[in-house]
Protein backbone atom coordinates (compact mmCIF):
# COMPACT_ATOMS: atom_id res chain seq x y z
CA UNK A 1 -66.50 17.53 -27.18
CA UNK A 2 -64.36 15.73 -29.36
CA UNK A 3 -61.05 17.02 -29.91
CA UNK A 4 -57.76 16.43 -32.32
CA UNK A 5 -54.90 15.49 -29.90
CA UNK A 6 -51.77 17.18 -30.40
CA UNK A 7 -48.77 15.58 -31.24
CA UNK A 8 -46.74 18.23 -30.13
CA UNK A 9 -46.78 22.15 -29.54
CA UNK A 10 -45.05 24.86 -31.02
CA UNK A 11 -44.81 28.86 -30.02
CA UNK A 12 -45.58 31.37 -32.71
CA UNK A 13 -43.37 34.21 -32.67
CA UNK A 14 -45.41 37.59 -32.20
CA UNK A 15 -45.92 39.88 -34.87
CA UNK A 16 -47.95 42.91 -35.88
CA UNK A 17 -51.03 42.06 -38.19
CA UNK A 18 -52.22 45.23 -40.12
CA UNK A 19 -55.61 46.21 -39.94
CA UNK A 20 -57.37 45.18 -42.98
CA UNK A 21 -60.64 47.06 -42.72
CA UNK A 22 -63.19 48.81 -39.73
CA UNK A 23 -66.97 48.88 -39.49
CA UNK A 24 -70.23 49.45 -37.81
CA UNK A 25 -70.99 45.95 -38.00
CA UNK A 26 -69.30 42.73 -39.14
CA UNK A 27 -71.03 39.33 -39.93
CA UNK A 28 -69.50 36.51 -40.12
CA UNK A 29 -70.35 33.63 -42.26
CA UNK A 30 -72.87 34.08 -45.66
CA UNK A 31 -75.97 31.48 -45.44
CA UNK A 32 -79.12 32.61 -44.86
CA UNK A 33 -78.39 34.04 -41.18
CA UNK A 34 -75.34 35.49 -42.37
CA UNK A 35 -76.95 36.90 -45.53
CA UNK A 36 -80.17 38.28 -43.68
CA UNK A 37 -77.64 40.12 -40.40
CA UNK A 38 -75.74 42.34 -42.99
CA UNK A 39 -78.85 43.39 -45.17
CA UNK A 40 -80.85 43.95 -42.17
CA UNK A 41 -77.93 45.87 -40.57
CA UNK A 42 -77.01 48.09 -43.73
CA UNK A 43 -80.65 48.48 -44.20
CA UNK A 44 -80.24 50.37 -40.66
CA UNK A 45 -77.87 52.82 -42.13
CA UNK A 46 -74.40 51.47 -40.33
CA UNK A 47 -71.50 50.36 -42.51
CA UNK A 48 -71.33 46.36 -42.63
CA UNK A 49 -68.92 44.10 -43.50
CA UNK A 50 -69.68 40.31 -44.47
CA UNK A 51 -67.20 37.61 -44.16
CA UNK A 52 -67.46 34.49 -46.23
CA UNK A 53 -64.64 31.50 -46.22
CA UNK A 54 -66.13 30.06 -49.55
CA UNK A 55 -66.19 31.71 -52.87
CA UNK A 56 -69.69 32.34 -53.23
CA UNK A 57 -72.59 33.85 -50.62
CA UNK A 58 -75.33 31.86 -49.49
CA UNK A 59 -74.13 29.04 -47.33
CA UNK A 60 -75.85 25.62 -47.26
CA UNK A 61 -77.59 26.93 -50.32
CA UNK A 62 -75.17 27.57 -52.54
CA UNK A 63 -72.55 25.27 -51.14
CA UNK A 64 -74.19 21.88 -50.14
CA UNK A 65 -76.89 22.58 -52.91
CA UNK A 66 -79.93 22.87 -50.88
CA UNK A 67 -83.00 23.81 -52.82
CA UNK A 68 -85.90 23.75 -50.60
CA UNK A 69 -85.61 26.66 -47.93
CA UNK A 70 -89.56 26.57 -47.32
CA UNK A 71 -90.79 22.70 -47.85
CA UNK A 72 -92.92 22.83 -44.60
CA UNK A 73 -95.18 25.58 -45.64
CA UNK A 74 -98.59 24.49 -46.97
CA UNK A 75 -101.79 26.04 -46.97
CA UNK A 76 -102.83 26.63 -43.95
CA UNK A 77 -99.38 27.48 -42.76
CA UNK A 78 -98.78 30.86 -40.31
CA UNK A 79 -95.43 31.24 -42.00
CA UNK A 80 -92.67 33.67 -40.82
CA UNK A 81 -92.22 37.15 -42.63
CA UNK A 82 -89.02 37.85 -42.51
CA UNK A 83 -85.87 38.45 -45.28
CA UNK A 84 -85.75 35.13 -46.10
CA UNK A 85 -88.84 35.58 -48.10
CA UNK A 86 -87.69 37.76 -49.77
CA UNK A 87 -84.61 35.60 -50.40
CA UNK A 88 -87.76 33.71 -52.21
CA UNK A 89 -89.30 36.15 -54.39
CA UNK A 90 -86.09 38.22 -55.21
CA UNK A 91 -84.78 34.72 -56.69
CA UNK A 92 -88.08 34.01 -58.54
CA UNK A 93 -87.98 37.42 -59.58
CA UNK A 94 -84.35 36.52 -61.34
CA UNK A 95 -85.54 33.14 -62.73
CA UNK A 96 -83.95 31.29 -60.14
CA UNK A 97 -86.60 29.11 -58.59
CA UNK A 98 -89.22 26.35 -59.76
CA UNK A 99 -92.14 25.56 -57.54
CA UNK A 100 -90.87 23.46 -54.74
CA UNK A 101 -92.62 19.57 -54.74
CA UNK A 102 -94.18 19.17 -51.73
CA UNK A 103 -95.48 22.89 -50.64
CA UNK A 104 -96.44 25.65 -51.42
CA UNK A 105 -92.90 27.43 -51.42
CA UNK A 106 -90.24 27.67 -54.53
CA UNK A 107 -87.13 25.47 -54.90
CA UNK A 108 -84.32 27.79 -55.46
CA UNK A 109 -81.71 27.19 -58.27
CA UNK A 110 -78.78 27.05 -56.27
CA UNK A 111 -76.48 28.22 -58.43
CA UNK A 112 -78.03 31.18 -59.77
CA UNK A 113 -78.58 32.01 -55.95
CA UNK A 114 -74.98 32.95 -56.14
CA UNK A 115 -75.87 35.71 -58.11
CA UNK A 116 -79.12 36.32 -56.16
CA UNK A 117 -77.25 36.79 -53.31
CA UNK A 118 -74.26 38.85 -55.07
CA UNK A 119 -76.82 41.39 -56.04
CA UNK A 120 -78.55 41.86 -52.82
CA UNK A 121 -75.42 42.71 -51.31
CA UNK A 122 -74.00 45.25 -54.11
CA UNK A 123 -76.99 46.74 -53.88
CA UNK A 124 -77.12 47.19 -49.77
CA UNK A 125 -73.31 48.86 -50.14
CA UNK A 126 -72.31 46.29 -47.86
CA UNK A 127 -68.22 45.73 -47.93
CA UNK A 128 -67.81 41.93 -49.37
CA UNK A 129 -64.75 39.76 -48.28
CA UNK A 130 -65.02 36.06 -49.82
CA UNK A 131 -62.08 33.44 -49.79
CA UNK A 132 -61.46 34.79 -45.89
CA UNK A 133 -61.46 32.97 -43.17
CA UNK A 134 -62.04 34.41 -39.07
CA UNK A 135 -59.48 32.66 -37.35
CA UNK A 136 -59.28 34.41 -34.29
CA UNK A 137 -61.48 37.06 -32.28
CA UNK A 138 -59.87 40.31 -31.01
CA UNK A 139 -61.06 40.95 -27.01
CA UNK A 140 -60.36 43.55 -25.29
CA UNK A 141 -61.42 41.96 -21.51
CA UNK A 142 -65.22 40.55 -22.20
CA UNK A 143 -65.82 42.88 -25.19
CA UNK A 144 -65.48 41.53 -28.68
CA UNK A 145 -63.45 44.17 -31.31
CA UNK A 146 -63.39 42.28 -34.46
CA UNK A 147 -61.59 39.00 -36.02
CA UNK A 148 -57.95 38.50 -37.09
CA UNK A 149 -58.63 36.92 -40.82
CA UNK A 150 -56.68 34.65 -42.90
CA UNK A 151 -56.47 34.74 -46.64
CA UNK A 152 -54.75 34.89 -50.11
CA UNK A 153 -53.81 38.51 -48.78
CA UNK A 154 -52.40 37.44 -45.84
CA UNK A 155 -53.14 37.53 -41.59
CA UNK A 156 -55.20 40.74 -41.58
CA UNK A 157 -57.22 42.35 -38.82
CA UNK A 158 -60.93 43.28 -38.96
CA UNK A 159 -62.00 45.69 -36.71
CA UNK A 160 -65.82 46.53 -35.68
CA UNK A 161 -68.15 48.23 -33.07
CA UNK A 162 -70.36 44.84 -33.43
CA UNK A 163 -69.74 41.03 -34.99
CA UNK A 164 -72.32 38.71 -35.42
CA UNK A 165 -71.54 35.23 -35.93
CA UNK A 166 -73.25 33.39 -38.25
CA UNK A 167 -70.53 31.04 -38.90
CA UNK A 168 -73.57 28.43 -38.11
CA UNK A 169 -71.02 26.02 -35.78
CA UNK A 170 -70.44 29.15 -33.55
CA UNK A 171 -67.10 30.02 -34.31
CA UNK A 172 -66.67 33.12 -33.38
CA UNK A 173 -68.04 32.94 -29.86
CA UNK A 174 -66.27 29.94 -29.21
CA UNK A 175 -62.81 32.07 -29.70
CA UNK A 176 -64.18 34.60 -28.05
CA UNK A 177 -64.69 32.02 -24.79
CA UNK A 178 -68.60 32.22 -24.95
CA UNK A 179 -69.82 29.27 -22.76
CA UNK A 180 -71.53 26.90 -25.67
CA UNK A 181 -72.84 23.27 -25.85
CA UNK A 182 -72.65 20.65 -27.92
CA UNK A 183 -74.68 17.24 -28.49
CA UNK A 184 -72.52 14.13 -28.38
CA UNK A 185 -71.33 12.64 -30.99
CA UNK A 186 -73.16 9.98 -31.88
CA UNK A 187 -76.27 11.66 -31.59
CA UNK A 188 -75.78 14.88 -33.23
CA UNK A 189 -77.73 15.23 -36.70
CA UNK A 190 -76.42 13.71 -39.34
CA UNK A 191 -74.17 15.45 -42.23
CA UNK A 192 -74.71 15.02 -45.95
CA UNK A 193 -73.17 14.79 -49.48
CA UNK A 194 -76.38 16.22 -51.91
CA UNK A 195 -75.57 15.38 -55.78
CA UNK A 196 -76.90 16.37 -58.70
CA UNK A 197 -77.66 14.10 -61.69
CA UNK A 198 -78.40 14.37 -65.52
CA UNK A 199 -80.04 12.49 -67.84
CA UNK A 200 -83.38 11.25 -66.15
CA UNK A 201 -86.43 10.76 -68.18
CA UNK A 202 -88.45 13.27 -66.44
CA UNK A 203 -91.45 12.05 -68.01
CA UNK A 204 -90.97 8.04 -66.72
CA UNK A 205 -90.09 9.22 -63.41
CA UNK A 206 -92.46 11.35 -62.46
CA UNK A 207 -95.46 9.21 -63.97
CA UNK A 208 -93.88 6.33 -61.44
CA UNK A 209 -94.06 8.53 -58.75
CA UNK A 210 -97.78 8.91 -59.54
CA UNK A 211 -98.35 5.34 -59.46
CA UNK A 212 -96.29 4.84 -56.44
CA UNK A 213 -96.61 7.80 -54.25
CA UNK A 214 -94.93 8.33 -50.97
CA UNK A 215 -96.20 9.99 -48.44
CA UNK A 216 -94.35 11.43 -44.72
CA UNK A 217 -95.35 7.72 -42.97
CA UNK A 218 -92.86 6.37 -44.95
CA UNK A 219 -89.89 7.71 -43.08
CA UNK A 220 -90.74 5.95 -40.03
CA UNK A 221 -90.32 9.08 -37.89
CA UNK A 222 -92.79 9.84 -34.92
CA UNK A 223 -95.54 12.37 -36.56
CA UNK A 224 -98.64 14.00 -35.19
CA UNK A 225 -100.55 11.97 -37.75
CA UNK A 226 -101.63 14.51 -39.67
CA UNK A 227 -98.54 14.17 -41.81
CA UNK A 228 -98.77 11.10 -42.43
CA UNK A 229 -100.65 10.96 -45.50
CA UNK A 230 -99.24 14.39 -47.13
CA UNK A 231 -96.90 13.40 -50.20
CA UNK A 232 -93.58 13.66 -49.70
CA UNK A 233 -90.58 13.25 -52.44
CA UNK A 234 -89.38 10.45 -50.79
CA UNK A 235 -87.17 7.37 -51.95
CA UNK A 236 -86.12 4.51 -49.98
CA UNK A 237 -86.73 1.68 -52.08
CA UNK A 238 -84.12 1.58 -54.87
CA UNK A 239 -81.67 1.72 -51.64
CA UNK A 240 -83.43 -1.22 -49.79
CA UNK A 241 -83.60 -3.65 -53.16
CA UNK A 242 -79.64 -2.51 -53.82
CA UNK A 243 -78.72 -3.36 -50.04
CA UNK A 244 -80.52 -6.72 -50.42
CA UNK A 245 -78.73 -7.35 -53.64
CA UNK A 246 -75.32 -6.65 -52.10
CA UNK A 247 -74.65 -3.22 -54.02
CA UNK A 248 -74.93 -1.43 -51.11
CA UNK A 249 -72.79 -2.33 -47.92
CA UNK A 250 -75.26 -3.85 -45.12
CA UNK A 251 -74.76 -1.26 -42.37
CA UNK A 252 -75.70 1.70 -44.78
CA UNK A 253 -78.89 3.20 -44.87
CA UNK A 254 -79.39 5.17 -47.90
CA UNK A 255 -82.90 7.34 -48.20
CA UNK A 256 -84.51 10.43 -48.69
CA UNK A 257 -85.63 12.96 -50.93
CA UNK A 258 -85.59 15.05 -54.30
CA UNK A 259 -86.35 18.46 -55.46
CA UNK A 260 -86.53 20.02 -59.12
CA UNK A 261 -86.63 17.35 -62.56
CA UNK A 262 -86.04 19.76 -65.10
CA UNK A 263 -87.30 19.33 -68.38
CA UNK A 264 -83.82 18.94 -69.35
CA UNK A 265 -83.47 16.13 -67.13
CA UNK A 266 -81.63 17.04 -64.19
CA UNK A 267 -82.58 15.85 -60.99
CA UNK A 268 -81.13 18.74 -59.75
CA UNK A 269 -80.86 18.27 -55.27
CA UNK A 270 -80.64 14.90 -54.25
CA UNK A 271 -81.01 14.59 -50.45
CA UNK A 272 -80.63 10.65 -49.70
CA UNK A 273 -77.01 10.07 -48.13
CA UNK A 274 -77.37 10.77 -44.49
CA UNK A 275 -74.37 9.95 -42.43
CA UNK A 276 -74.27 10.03 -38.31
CA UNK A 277 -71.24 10.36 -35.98
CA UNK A 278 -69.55 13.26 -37.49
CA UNK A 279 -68.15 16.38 -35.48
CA UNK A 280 -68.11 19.32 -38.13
CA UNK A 281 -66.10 21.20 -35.77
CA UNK A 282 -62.97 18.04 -36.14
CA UNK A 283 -61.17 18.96 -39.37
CA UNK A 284 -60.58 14.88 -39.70
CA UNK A 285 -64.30 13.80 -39.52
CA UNK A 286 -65.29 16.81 -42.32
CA UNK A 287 -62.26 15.21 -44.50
CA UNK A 288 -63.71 11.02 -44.17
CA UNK A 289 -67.60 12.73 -44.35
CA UNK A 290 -66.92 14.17 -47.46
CA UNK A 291 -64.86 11.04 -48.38
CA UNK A 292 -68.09 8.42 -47.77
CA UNK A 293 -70.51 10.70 -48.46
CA UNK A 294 -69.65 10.93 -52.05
CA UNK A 295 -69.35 7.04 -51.74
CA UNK A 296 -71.93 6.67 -51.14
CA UNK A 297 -73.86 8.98 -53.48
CA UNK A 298 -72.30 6.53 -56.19
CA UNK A 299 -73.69 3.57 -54.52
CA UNK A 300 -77.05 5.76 -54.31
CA UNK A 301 -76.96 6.53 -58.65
CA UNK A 302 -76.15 3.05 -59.22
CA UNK A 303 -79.50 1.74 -57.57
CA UNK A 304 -81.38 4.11 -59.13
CA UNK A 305 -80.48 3.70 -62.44
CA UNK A 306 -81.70 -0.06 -61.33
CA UNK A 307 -84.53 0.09 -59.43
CA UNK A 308 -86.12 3.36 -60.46
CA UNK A 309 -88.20 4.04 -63.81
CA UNK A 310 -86.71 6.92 -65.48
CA UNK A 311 -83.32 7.21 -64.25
CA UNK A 312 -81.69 3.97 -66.25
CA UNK A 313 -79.51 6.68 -68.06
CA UNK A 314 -78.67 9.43 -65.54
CA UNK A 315 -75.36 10.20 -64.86
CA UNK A 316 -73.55 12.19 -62.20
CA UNK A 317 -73.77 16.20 -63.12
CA UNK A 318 -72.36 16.95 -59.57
CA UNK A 319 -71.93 16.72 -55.94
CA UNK A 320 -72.56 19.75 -53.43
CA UNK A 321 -69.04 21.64 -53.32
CA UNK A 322 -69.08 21.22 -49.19
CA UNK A 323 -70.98 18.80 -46.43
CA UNK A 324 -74.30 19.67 -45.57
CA UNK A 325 -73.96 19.97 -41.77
CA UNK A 326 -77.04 20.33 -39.56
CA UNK A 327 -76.02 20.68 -36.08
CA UNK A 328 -72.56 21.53 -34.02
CA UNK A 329 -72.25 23.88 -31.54
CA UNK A 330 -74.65 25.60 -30.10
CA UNK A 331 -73.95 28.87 -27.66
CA UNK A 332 -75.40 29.01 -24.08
CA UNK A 333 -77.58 32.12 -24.55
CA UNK A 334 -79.31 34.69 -22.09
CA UNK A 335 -82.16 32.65 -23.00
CA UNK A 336 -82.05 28.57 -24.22
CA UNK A 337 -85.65 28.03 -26.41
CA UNK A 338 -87.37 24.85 -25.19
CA UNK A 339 -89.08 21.87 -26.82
CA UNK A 340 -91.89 22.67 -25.10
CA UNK A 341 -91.68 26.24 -26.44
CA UNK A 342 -91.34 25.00 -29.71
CA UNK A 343 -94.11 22.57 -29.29
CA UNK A 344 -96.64 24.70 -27.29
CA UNK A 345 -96.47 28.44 -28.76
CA UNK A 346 -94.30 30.04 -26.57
CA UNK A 347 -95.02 33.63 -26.55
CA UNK A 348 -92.30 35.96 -25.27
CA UNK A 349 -92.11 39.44 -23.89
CA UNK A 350 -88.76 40.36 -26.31
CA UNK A 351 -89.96 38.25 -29.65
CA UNK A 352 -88.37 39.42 -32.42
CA UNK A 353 -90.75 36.88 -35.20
CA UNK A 354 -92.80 34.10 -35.39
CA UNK A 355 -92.02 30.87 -36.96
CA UNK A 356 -94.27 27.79 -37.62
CA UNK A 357 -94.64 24.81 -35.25
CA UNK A 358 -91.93 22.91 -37.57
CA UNK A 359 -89.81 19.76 -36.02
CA UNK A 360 -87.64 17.99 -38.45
CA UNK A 361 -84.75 15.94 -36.49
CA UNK A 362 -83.75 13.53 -33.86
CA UNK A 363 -86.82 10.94 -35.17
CA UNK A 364 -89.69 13.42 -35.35
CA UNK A 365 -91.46 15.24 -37.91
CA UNK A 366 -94.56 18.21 -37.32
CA UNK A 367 -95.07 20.11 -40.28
CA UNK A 368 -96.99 23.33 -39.44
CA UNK A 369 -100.55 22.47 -41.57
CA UNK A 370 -103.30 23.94 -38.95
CA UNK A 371 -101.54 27.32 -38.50
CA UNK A 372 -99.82 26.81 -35.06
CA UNK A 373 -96.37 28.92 -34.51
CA UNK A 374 -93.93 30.51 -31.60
CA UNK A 375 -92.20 33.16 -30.84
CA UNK A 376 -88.32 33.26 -31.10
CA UNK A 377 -86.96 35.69 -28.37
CA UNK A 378 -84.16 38.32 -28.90
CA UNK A 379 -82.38 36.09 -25.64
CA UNK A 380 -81.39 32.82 -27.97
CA UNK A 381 -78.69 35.39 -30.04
CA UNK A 382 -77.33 36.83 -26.76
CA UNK A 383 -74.37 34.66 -26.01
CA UNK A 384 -73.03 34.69 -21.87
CA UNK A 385 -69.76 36.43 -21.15
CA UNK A 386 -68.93 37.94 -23.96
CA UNK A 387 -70.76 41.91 -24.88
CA UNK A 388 -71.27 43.25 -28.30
CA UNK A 389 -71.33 39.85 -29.78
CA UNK A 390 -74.59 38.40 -31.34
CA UNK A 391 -75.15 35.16 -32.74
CA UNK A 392 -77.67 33.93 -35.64
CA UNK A 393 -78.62 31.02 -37.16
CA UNK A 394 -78.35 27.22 -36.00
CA UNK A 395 -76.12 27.49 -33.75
CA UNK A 396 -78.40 29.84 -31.25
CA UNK A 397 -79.03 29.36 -27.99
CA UNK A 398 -81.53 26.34 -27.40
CA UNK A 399 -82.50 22.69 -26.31
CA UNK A 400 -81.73 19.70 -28.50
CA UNK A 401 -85.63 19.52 -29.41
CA UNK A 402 -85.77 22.92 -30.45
CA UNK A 403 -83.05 22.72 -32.93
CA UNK A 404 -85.30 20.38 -34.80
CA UNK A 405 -86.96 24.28 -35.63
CA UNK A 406 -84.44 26.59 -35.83
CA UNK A 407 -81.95 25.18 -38.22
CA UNK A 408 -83.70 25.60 -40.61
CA UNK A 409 -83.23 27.99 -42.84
CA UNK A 410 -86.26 30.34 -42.88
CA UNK A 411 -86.08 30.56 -38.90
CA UNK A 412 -82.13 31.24 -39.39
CA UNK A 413 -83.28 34.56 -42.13
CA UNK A 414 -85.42 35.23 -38.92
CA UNK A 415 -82.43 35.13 -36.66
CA UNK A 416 -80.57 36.97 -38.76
CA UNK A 417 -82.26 39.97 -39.60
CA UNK A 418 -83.08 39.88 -36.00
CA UNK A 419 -79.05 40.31 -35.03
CA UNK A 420 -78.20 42.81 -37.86
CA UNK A 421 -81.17 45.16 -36.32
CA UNK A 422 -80.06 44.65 -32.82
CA UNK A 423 -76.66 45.70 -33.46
CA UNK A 424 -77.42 48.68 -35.41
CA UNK A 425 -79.54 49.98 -33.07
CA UNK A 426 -77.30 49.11 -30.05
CA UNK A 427 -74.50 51.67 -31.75
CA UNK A 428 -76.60 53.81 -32.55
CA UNK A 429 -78.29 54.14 -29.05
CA UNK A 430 -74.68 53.55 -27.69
CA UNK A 431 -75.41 50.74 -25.92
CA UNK A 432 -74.08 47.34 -25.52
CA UNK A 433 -76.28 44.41 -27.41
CA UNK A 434 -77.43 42.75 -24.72
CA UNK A 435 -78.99 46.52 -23.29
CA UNK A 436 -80.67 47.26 -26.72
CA UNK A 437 -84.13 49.04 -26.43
CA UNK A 438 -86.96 46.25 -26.66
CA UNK A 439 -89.25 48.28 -28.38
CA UNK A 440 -86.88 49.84 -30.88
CA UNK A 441 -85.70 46.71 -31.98
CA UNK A 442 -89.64 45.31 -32.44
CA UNK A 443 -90.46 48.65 -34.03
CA UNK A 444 -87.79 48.76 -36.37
CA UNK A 445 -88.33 44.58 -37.22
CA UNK A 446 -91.60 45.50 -38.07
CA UNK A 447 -90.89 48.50 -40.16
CA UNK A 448 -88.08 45.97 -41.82
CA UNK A 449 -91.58 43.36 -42.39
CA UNK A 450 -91.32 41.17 -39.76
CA UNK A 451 -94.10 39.61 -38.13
CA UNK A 452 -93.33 39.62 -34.51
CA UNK A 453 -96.57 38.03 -32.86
């Protein structure tokens, strides 16, 4: 793990931090895990509280601008049923979505997700905190009692019966001493600056990209084939003939895709800088990431206004307000999901949903087109050492391979919803998480609209 060395130490004096708030439940972080945990647990009847360090809810959607929460599904997909299709509908329900370019799924409007996501929470009467950050967990032995805050208002205690972290880098069970793993370094997933730009002739563009369509084979990843001739939004060649010209520095590889062309002409989620070697848990590498991705994302605009048919006018509109980060930590869990689970169907006695046979990292690409799909099991959110502490999202328990799948953010909805369940039941029941009833949690998914086999 790579680490900040101190220059020197100092010794805080004690003090008394007031208690800000108590719950039922608290939830940590606001993306699509985060989101999915409080609904799912104020949908259960206990007071939740959700936690968000950023001024908005919604996480890599509504910070790093990601649009497309559902681009493997296609028609013969076995997708997932979980909240974070309803995350889907609700926002094409509120005009915040166009249909997606390469599935069958909708491309959200991340901005007016803000308010998507605003609204689902007023409406679930779940207590909001934005602009706060968890800085500390409060243990009493092995048992997890809440999170000492920092904000505007001050050091402040939260207190609660249950916290779910779905920070997405595992924050909270890291400060809670939860045994967790990390890939190294250099081989982590890489981080990204998205941008958004205006003035493209959406008309010019899009007729090029019907002349010159590009398919999955073009990224050069290992496929099952069956990809490989599927069209994909992809771009690569602006960024080759700029790096051949000298535009673009020689060591940077600049490629990948887009989303919505309005008929404004905004080219609104632009996916192409892709940067490797960055810790998002090392304060320094998020500071020089965000420094070269946006870098970068110049160096990108430039070639296209070059190279590519309808984009000789854009201009910058903006960049994504944080670093799209795809992989940190990851918690040892009562149960680590497998490649091979991923890969062959695993079925599981404590599933709590299905998602698709979907791979998307580390050189490989499946999309889930002939309807294969596994089981995630309640284990991968049940974090060793540490009771009455579940985890959800990316940062579950699991396998490098298998993080290919659940990082994404359909499967971390799934994850979730899963968590905010499990911890209402487990107070109601009186239990600790890790003892919760099997078939109450299923029961209760299922009543919630999961799919669980």
């Amino acid at each position: 793990m790579a680490t900040i060395k101190p220059i020197k130490t100092i010794r805080e004096a004690a003090r008394n931090v007031p208690v800000m708030a108590q719950t039922d439940v608290l939830v940590v972080g606001s993306g699509p895990a985060g989101l999915a945990a409080a609904l799912s647990a104020a949908r259960q009847g206990v007071d939740t509280i959700l936690l968000e360090r950023f001024g908005c809810f919604g996480g890599n959607i509504t910070q790093a601008g990601v649009e497309s929460i559902a681009w493997y599904r296609h028609a013969d997909t076995i997708d997932t049923q979980s909240i974070g299709i309803e995350f889907e509908r609700r926002a094409q329900q509120m005009g915040a979505t166009d249909p997606e370019p390469q599935s069958k799924s909708e491309a959200l409007n991340t901005e007016l997700f803000k308010v998507v996501a605003d609204t689902l929470v007023q409406e679930s009467d779940i207590l909001p905190f934005l602009h706060c950050y968890a800085v500390s967990a409060i243990m009493a032995s092995q048992t997890i009692k809440g999170v000492i805050t920092e904000s505007k208002s001050g050091r402040q205690a939260i207190l609660a019966k249950r916290v779910i972290d779905a920070s997405g880098d595992a924050d909270i069970a890291h400060m809670a001493g939860a045994p967790w793993r990390m890939t190294p370094k250099k081989d982590l997933l890489g981080v990204t600056v998205s941008f958004a730009l205006s003035g493209v002739n959406r008309k010019r563009f899009l007729a090029h990209v019907k002349n010159n369509p590009a398919t999955y084979k073009d990224w050069g990843v290992e496929t099952t084939v069956k990809e490989d001739d599927l069209f994909s939004p992809y771009l690569r060649e602006p960024f080759r003939r700029a790096r051949e010209a000298g535009d673009i520095p020689g060591d940077v590889e600049i490629a990948g895709t887009w989303s919505r062309i309005s008929e404004q002409g905004d080219a609104t989620y632009l996916n192409v800088v892709y940067m490797q070697g960055y810790d998002a848990t090392n304060v320094r590498d998020l500071t020089q990431g965000e420094f070269n991705g946006r870098q970068q994302a110049l160096w990108a605009l430039d070639a296209l206004k070059k190279y590519t048919p309808g984009f000789e006018k854009a201009t910058l509109r903006n960049f994504g307000a944080s670093l799209g980060i795809r992989e940190s930590r990851k918690i040892i869990g009562q149960y680590n999901l497998t490649e091979n689970d991923v890969r062959h169907q695993g079925r599981f006695d404590d599933s709590i949903g299905i998602f698709p046979e979907f791979l998307d990292g580390y050189g490989t690409l499946v999309l889930p087109i002939t309807g294969r799909y596994f089981q995630v099991p309640f284990g991968v959110l049940v974090p060793q050492g540490v009771e009455n502490l579940l985890i959800a999202g990316r940062c579950i328990g699991g396998d490098q391979m298998s993080h290919a799948a659940t990082r994404h953010m359909m499967c971390c909805a799934l994850t979730g919803q899963a968590a905010g369940v499990a911890a209402a039941i487990s107070i109601k029941d009186k239990v600790n998480c890790r003892q919760v009833d099997m078939d109450r949690l299923q029961k209760a998914l299922q009543e919630q609209g999961v799919r669980i086999r």
